[in-house]
N, C-alpha and C. Protein backbone atom coordinates (compact mmCIF):
# COMPACT_ATOMS: atom_id res chain seq x y z
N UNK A 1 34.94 -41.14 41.88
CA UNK A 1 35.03 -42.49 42.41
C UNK A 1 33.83 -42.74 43.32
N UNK A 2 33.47 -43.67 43.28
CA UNK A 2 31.77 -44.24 43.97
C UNK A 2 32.54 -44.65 45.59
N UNK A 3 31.77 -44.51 46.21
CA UNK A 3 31.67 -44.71 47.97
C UNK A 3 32.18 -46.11 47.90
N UNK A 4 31.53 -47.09 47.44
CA UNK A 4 32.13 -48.49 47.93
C UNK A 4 33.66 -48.56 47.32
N UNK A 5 34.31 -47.56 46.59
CA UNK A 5 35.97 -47.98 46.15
C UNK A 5 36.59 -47.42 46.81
N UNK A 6 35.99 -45.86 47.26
CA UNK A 6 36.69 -45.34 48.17
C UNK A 6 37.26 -46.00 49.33
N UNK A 7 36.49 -46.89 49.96
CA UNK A 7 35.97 -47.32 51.25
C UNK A 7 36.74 -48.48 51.48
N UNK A 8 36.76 -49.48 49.90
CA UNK A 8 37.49 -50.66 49.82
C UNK A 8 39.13 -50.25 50.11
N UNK A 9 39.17 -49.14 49.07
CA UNK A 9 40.57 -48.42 48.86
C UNK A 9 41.02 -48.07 50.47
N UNK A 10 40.52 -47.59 51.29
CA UNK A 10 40.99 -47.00 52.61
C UNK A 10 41.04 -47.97 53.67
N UNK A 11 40.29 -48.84 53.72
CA UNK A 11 40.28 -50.03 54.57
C UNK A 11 41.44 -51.08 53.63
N UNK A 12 41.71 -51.45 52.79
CA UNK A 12 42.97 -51.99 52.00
C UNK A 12 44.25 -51.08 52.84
N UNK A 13 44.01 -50.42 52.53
CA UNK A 13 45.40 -49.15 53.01
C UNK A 13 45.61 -49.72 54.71
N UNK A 14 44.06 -49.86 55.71
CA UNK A 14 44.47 -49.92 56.86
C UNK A 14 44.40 -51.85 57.40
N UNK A 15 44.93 -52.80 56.34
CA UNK A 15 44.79 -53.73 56.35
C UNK A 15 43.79 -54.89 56.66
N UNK A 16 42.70 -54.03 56.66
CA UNK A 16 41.48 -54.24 56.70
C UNK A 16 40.94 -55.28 55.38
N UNK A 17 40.74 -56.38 55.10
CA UNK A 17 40.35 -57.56 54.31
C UNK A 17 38.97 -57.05 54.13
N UNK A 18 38.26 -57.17 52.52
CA UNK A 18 36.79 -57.26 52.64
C UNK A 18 36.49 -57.89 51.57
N UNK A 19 35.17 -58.37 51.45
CA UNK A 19 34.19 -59.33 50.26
C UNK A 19 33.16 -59.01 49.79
N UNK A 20 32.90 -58.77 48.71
CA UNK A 20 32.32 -58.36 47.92
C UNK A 20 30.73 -59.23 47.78
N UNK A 21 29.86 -58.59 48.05
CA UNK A 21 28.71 -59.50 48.04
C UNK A 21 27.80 -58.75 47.48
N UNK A 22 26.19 -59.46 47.48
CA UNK A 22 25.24 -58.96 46.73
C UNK A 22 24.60 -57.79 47.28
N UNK A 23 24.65 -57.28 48.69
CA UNK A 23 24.52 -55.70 49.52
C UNK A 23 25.55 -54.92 49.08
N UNK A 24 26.81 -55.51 49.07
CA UNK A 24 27.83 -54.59 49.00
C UNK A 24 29.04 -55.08 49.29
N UNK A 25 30.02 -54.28 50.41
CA UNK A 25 30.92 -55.02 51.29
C UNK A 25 30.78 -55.17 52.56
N UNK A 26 31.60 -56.40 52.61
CA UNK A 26 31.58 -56.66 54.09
C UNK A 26 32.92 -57.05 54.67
N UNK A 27 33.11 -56.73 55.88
CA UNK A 27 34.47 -56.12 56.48
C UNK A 27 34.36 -56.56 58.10
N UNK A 28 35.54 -57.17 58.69
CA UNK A 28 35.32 -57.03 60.17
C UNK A 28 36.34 -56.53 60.99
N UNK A 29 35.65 -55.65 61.63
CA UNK A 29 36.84 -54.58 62.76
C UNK A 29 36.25 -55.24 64.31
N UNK A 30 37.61 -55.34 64.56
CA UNK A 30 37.09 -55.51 66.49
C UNK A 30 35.95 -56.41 66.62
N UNK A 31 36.23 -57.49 65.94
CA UNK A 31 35.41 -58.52 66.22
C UNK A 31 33.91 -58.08 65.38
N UNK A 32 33.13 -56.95 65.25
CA UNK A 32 32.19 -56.52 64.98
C UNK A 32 32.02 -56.62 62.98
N UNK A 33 30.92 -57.29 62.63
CA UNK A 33 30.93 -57.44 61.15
C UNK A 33 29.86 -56.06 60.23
N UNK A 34 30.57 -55.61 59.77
CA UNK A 34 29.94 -53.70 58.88
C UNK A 34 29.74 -54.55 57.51
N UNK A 35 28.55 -53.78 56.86
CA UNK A 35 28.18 -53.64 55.69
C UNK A 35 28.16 -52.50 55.19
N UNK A 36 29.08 -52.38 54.13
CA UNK A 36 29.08 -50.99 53.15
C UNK A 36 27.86 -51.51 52.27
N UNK A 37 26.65 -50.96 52.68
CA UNK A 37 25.74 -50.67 51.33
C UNK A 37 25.90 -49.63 50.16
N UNK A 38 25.84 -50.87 49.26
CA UNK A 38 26.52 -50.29 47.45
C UNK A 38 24.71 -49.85 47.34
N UNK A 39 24.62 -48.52 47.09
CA UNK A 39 23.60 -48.20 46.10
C UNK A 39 24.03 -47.12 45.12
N UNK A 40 23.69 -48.37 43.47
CA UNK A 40 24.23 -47.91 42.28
C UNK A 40 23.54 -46.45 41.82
N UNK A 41 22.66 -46.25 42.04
CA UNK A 41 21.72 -44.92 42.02
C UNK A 41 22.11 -43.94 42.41
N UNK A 42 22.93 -44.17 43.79
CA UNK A 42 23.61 -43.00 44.51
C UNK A 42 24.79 -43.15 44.73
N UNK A 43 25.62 -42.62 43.83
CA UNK A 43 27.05 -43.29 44.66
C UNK A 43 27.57 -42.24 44.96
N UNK A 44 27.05 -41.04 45.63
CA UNK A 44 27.48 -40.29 46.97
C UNK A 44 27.23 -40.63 48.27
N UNK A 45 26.11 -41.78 48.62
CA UNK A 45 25.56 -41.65 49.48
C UNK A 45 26.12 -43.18 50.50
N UNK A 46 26.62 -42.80 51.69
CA UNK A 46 27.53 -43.45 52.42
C UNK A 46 26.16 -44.38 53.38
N UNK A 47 25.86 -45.62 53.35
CA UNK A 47 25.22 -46.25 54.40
C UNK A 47 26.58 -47.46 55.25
N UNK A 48 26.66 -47.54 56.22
CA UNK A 48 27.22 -48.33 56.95
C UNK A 48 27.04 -48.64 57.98
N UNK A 49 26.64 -50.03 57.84
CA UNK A 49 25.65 -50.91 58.94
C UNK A 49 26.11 -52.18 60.04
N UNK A 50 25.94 -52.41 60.80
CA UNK A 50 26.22 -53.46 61.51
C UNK A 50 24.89 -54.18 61.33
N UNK A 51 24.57 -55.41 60.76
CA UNK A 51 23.63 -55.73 60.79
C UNK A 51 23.27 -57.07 61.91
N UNK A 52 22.15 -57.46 61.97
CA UNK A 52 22.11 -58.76 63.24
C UNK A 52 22.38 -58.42 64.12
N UNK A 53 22.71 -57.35 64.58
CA UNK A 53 22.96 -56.87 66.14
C UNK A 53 21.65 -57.72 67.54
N UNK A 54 21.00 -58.18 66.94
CA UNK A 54 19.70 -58.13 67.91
C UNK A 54 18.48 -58.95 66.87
N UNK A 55 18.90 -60.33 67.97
CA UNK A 55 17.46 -60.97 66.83
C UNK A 55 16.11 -60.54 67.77
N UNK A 56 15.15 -60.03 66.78
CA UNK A 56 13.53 -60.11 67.50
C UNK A 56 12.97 -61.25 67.55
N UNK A 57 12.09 -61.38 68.81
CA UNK A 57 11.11 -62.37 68.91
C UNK A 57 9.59 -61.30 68.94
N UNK A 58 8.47 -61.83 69.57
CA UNK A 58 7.21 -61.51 69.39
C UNK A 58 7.70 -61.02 71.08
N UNK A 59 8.39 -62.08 71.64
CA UNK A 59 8.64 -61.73 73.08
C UNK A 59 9.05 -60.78 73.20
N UNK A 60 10.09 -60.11 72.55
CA UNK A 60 11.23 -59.04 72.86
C UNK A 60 10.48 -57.78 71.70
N UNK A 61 9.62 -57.82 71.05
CA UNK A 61 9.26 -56.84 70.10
C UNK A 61 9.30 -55.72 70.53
N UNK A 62 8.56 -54.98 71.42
CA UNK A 62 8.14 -53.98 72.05
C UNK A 62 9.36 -53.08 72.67
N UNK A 63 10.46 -54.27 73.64
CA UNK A 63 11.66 -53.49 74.26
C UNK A 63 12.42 -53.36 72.86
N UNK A 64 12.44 -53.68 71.68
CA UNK A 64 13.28 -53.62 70.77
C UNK A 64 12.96 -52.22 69.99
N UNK A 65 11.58 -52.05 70.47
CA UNK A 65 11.58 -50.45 69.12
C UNK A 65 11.72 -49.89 70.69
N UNK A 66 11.70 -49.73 71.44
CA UNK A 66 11.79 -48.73 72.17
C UNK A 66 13.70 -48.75 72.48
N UNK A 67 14.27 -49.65 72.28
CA UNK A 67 15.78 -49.63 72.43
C UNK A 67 16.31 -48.57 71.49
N UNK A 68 15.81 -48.93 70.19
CA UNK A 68 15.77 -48.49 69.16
C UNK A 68 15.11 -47.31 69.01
N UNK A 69 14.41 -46.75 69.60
CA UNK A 69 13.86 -45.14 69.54
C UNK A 69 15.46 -44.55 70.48
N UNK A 70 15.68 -45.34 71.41
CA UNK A 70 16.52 -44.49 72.73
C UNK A 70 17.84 -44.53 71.86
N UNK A 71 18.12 -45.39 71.25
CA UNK A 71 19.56 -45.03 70.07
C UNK A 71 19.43 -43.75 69.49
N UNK A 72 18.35 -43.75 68.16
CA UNK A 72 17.95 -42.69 67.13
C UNK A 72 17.74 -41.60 67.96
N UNK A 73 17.38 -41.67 69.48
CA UNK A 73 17.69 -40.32 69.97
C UNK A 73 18.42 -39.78 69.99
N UNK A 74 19.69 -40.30 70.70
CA UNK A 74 21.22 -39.96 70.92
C UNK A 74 22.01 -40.25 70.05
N UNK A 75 22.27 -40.56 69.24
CA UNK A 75 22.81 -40.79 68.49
C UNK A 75 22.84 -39.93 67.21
N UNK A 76 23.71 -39.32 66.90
CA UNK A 76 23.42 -38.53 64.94
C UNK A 76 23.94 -38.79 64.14
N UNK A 77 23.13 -38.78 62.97
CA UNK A 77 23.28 -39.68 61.70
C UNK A 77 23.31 -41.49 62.14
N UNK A 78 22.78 -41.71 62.79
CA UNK A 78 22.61 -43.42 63.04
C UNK A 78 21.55 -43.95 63.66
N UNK A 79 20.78 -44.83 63.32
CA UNK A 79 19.72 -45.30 62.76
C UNK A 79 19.54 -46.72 63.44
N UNK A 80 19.21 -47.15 64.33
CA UNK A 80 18.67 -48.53 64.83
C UNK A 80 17.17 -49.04 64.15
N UNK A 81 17.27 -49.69 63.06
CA UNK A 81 15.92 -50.37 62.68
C UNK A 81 15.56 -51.96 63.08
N UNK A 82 14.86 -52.07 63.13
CA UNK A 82 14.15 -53.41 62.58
C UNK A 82 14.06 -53.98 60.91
N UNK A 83 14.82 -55.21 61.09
CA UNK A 83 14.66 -55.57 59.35
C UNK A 83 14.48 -57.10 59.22
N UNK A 84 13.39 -57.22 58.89
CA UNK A 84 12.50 -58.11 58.04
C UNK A 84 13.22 -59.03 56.86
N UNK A 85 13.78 -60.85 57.35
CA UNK A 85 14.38 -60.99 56.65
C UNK A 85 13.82 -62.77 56.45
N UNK A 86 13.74 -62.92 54.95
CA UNK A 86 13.45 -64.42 54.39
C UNK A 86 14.08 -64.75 53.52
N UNK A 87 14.93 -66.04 53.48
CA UNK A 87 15.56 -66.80 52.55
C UNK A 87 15.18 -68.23 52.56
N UNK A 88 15.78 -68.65 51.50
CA UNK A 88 15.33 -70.37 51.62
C UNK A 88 15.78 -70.92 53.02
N UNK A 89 16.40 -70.59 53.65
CA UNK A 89 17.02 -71.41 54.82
C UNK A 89 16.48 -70.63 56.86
N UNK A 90 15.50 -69.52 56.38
CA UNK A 90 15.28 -68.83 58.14
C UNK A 90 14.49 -67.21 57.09
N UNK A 91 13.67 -67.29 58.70
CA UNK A 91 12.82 -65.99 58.58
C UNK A 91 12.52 -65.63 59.63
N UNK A 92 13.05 -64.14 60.11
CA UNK A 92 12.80 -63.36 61.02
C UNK A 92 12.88 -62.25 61.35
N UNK A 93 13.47 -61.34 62.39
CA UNK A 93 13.76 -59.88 62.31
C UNK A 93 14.99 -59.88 62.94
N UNK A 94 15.93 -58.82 62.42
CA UNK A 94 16.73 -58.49 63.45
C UNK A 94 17.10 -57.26 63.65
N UNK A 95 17.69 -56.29 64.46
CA UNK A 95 17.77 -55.17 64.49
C UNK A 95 19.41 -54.76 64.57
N UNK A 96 19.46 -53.75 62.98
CA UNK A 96 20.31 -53.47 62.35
C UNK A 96 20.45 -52.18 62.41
N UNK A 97 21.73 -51.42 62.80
CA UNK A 97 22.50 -50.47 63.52
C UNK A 97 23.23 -49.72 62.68
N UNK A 98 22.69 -48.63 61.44
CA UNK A 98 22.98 -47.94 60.25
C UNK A 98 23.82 -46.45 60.61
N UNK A 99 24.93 -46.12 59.80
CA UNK A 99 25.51 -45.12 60.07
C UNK A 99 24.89 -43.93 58.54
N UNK A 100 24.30 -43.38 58.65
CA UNK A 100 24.37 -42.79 56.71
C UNK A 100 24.42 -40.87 56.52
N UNK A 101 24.90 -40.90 55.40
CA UNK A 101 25.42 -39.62 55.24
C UNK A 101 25.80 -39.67 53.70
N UNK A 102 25.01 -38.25 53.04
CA UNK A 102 25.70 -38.11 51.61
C UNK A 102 27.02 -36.89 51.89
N UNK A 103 27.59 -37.55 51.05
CA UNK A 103 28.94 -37.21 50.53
C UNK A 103 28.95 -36.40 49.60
N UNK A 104 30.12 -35.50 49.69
CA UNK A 104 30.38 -34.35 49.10
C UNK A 104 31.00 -35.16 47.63
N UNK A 105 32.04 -33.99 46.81
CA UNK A 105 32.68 -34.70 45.88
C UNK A 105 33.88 -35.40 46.30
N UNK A 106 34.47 -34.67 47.42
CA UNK A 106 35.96 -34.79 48.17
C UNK A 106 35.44 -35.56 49.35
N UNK A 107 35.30 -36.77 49.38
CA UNK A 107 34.75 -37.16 51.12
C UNK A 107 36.43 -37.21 52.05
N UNK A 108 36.51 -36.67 53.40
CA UNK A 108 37.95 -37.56 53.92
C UNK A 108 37.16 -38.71 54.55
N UNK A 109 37.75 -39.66 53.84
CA UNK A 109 37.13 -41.15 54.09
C UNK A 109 37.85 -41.32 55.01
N UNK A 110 39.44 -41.03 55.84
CA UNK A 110 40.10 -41.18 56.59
C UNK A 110 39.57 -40.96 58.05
N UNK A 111 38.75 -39.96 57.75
CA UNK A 111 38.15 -39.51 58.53
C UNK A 111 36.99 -40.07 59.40
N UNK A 112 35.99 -40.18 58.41
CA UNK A 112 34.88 -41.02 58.06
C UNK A 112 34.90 -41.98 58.50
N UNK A 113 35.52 -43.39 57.95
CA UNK A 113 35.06 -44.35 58.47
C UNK A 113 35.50 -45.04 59.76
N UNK A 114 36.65 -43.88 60.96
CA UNK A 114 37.06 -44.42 61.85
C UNK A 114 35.78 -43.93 62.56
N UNK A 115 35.00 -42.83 62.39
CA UNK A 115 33.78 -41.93 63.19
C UNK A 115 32.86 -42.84 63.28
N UNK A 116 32.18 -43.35 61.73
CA UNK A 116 30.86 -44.07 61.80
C UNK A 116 31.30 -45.53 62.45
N UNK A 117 32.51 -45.96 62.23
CA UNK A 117 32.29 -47.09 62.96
C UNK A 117 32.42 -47.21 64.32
N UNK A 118 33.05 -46.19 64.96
CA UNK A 118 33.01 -45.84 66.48
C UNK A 118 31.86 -45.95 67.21
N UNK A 119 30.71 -44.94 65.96
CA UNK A 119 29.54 -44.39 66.58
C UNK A 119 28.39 -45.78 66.61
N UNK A 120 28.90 -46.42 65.20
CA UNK A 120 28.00 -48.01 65.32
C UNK A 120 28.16 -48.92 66.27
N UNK A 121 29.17 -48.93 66.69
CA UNK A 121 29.69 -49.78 67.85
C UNK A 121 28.97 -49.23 69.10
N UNK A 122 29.66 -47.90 69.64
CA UNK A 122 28.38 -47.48 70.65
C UNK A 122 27.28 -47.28 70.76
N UNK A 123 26.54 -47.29 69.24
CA UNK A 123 25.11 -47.31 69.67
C UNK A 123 24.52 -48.65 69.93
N UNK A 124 25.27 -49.76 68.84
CA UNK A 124 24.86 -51.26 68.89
C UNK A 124 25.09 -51.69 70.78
N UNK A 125 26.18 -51.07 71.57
CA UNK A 125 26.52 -51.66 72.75
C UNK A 125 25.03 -50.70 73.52
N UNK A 126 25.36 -49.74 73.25
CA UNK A 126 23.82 -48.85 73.71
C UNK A 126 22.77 -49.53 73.78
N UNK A 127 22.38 -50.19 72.63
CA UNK A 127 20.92 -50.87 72.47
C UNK A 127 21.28 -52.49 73.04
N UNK A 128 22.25 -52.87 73.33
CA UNK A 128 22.36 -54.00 73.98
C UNK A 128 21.99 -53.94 75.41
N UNK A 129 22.85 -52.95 75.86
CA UNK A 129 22.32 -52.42 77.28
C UNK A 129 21.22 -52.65 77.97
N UNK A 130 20.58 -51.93 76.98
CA UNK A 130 19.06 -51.48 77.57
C UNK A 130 18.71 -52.80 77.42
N UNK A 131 18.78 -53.62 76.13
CA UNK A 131 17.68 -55.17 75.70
C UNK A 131 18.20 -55.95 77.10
N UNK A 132 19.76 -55.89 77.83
CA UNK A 132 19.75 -56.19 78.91
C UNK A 132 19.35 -55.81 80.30
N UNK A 133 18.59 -55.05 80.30
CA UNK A 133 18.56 -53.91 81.91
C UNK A 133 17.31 -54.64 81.60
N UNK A 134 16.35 -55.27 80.83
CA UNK A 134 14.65 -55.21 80.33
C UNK A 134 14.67 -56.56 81.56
């Protein structure tokens, strides 16, 4: 079974609602909105993201990778980037708050996705912190 059914399947179980879109799924816990990235290539490989956490300006650029270095420090297996985004309707950056890990054959997803989303939440409040202390 591929990561995104597992994932649908276990969050269904914990009454957790999600929608199916062109990244993947998307799901909201505690107010906070996660993306299960579906990649068809790998379907061992677990990404789960909070994305938009943090829009960049030209103003804020600089405290933003350095927020974002002080996450990827402390933090394991999770990932504060910068991501580069254009559609017909807005273009800009925002900085998106990744949990990732390949998976065995047996994942405990039970397990799993109460951890990474714990750990996304505190790093996203982490990097808020700091963009506030600046």
């Amino acid at each position: 079974m591929k990561v995104k059914q597992l994932v649908a399947k276990y969050l269904k179980s914990e009454g957790v609602a999600t929608q199916k879109n062109e990244l993947g799924l998307n799901f909201t816990f505690e107010g906070w909105n996660f993306l299960l990235w579906d990649d068809a290539d790998d379907p061992l490989f677990f990404r789960l993201i909070l994305p938009g956490v943090f829009d960049v300006t030209d103003d804020n650029f600089a405290e933003a990778i350095m927020a974002c270095n002080n996450v990827n420090w402390n933090f394991k297996v999770v990932k504060a980037v910068l991501y580069d985004f254009e559609d017909e309707h807005d273009k800009g950056a925002s900085v998106w708050i990744c949990f990732e890990q390949v998976l065995d054959k047996t994942p405990q997803i039970e397990d799993l996705i109460p951890h990474a989303i714990h750990n996304l939440i505190a790093a996203a409040e982490m990097f808020n912190k700091e963009m506030n202390e600046e």
